[in-house]
N, C-alpha and C. Protein backbone atom coordinates (compact mmCIF):
# COMPACT_ATOMS: atom_id res chain seq x y z
N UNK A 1 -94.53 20.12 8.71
CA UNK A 1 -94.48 19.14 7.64
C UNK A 1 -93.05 18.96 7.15
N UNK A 2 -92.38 19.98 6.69
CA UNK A 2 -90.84 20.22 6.16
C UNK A 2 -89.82 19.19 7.51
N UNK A 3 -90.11 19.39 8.80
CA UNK A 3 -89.41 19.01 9.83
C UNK A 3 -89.79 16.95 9.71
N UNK A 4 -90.65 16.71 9.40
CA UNK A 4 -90.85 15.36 8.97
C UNK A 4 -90.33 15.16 8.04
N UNK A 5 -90.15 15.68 7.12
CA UNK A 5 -89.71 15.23 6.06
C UNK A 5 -87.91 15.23 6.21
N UNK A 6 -87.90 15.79 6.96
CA UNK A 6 -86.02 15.79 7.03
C UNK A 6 -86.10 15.21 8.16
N UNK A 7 -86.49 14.69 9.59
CA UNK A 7 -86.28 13.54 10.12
C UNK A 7 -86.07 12.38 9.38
N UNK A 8 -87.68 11.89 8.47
CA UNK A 8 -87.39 10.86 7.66
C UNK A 8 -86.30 10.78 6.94
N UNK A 9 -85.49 11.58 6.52
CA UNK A 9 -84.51 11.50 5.84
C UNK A 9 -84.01 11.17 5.86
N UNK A 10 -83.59 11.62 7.52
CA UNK A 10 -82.13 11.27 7.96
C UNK A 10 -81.94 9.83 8.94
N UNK A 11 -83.37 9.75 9.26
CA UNK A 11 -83.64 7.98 9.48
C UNK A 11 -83.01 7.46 8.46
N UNK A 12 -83.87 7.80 7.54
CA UNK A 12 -83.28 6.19 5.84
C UNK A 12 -81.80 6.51 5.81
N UNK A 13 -81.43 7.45 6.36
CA UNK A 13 -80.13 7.57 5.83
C UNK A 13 -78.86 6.77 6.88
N UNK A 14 -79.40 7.10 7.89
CA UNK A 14 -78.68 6.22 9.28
C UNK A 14 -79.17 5.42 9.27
N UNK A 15 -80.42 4.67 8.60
CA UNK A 15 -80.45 3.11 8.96
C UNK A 15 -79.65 2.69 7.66
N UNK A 16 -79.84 2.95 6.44
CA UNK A 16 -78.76 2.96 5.38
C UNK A 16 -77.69 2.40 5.36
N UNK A 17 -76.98 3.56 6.34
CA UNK A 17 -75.40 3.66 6.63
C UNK A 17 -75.03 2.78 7.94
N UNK A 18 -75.87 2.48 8.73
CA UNK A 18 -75.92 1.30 9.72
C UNK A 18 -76.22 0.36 8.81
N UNK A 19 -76.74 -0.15 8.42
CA UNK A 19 -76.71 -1.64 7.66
C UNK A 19 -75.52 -1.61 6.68
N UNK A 20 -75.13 -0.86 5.77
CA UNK A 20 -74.07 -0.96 5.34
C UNK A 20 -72.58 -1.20 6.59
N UNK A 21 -72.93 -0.57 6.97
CA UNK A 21 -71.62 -1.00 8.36
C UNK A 21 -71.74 -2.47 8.86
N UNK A 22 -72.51 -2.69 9.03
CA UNK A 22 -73.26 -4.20 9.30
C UNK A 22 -72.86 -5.29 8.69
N UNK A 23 -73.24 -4.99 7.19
CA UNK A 23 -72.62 -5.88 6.51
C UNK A 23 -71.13 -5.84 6.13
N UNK A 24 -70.69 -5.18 6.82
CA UNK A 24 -68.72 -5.10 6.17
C UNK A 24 -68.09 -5.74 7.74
N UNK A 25 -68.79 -5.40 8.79
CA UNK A 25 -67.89 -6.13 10.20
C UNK A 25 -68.72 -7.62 10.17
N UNK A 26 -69.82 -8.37 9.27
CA UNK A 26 -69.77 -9.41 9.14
C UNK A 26 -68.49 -10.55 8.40
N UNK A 27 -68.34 -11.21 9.58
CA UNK A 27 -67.14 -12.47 8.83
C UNK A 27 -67.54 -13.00 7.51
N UNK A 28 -66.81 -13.11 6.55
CA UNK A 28 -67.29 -13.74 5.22
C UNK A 28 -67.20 -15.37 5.71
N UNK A 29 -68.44 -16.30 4.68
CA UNK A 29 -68.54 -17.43 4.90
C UNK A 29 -67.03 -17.94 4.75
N UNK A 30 -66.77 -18.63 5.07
CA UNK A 30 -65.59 -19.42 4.42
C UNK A 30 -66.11 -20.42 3.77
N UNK A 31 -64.94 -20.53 2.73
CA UNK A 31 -65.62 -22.05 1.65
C UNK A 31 -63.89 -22.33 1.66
N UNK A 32 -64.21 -24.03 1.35
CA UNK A 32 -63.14 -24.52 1.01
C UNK A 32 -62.18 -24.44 0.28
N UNK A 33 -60.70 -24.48 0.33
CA UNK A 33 -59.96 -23.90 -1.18
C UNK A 33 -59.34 -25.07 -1.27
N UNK A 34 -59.48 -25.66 -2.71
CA UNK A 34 -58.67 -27.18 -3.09
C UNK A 34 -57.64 -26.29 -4.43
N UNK A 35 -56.58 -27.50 -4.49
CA UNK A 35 -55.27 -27.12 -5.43
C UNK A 35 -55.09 -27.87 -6.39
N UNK A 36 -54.84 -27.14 -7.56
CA UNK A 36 -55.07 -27.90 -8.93
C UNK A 36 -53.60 -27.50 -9.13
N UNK A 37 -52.83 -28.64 -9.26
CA UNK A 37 -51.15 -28.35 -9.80
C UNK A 37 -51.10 -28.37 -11.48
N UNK A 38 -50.87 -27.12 -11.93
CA UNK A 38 -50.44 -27.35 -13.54
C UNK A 38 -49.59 -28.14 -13.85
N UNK A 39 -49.45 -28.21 -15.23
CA UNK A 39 -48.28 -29.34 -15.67
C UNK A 39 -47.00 -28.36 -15.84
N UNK A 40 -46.82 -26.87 -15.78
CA UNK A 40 -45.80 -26.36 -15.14
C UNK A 40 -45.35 -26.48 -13.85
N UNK A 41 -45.98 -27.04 -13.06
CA UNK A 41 -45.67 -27.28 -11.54
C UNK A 41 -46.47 -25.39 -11.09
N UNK A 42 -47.39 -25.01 -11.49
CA UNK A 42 -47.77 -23.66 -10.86
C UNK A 42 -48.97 -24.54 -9.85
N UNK A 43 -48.83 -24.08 -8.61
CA UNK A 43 -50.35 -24.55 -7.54
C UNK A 43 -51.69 -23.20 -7.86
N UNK A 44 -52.30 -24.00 -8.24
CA UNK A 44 -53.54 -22.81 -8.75
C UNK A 44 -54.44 -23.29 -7.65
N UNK A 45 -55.14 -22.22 -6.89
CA UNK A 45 -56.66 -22.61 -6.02
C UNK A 45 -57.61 -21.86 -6.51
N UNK A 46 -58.46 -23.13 -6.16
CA UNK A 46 -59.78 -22.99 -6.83
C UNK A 46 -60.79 -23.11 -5.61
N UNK A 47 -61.94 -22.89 -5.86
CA UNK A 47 -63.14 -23.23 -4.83
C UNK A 47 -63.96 -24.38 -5.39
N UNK A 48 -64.80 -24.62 -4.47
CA UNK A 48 -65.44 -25.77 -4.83
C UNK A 48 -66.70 -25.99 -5.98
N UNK A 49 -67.29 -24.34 -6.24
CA UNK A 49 -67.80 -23.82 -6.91
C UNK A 49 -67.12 -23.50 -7.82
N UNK A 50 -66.15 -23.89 -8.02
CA UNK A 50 -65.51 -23.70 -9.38
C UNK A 50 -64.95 -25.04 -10.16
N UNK A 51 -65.39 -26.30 -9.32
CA UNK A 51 -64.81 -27.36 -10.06
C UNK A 51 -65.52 -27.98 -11.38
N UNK A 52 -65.05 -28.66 -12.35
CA UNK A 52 -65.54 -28.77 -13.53
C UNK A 52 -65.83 -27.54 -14.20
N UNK A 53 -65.35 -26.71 -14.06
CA UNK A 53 -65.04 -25.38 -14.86
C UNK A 53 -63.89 -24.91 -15.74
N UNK A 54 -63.75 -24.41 -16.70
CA UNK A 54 -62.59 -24.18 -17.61
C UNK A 54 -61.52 -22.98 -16.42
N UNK A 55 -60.24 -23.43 -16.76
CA UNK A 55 -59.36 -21.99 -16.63
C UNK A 55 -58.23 -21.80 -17.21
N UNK A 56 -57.46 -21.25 -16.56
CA UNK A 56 -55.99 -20.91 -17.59
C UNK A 56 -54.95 -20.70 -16.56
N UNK A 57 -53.80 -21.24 -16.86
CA UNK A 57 -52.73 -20.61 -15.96
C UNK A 57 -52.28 -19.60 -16.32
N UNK A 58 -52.12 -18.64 -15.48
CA UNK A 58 -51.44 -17.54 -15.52
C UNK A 58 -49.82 -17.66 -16.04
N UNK A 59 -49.01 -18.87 -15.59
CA UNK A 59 -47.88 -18.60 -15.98
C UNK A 59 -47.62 -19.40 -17.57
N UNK A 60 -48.01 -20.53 -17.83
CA UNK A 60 -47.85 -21.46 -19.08
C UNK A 60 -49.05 -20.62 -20.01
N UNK A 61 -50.00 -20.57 -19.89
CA UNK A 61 -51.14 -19.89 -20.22
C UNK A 61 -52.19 -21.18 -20.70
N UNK A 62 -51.64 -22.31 -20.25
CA UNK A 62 -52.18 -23.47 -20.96
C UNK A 62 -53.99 -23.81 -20.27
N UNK A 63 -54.68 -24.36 -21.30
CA UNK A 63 -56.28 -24.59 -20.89
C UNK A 63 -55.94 -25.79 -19.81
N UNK A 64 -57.22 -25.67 -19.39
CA UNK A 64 -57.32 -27.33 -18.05
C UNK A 64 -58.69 -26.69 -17.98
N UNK A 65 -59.48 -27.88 -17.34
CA UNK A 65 -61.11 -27.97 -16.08
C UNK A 65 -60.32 -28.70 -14.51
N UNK A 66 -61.01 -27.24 -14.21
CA UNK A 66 -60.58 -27.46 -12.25
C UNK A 66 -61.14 -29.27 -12.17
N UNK A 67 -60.87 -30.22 -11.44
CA UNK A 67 -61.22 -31.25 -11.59
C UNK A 67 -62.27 -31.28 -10.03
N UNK A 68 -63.58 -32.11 -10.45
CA UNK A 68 -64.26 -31.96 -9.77
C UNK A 68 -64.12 -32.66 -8.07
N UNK A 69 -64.90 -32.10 -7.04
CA UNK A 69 -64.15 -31.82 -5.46
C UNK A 69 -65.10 -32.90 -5.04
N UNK A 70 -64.82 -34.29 -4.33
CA UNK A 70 -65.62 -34.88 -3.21
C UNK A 70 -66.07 -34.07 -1.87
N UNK A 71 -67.24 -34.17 -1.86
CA UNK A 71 -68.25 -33.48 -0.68
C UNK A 71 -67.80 -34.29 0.92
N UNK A 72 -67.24 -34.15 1.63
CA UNK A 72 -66.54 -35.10 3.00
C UNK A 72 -68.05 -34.87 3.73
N UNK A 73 -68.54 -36.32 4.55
CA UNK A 73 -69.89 -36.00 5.32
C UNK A 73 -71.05 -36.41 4.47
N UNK A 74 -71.23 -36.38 3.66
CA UNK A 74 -71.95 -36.17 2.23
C UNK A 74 -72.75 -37.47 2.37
N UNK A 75 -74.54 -37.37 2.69
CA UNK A 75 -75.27 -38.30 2.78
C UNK A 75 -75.17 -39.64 1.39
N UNK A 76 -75.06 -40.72 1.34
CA UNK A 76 -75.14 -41.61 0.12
C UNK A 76 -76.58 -42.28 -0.16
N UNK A 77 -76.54 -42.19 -1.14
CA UNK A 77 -78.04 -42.48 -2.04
C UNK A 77 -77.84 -44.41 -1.99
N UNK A 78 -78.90 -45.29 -1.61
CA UNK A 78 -79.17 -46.43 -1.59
C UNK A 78 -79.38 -46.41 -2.92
């Protein structure tokens, strides 16, 4: 009984640690990166999931909204 119970173990534990490995040598999606120029001249990137959202520059510290991104391909509504 004891000898099952530490097989199972060490299954969950190597399938565990195999799926964690798994997911780290997967390529991350790529998403698009668009550029929002401050009125300091700083190039800030943003994602597309981030447009119409508040931020801040790091160097002026001044407010802005990422301005929102056209979809390229993008079916049109009649």
């Amino acid at each position: 009984m004891e000898i099952v119970l530490v097989i199972a173990i060490v299954l969950a534990v190597a399938g565990g640690g195999g799926f964690f490995i798994w997911k780290r040598v997967q390529k991350p999606k790529e998403t698009p990166t668009f550029y929002y120029h401050c009125e300091c001249k700083r190039k800030l990137r943003y994602e597309a999931r981030q447009a119409n959202h508040k931020g801040i520059c790091p160097v002026c510290r001044r407010q802005f909204t990422f301005p929102a991104v056209a979809v390229a391909g993008g079916k049109r509504r009649s």
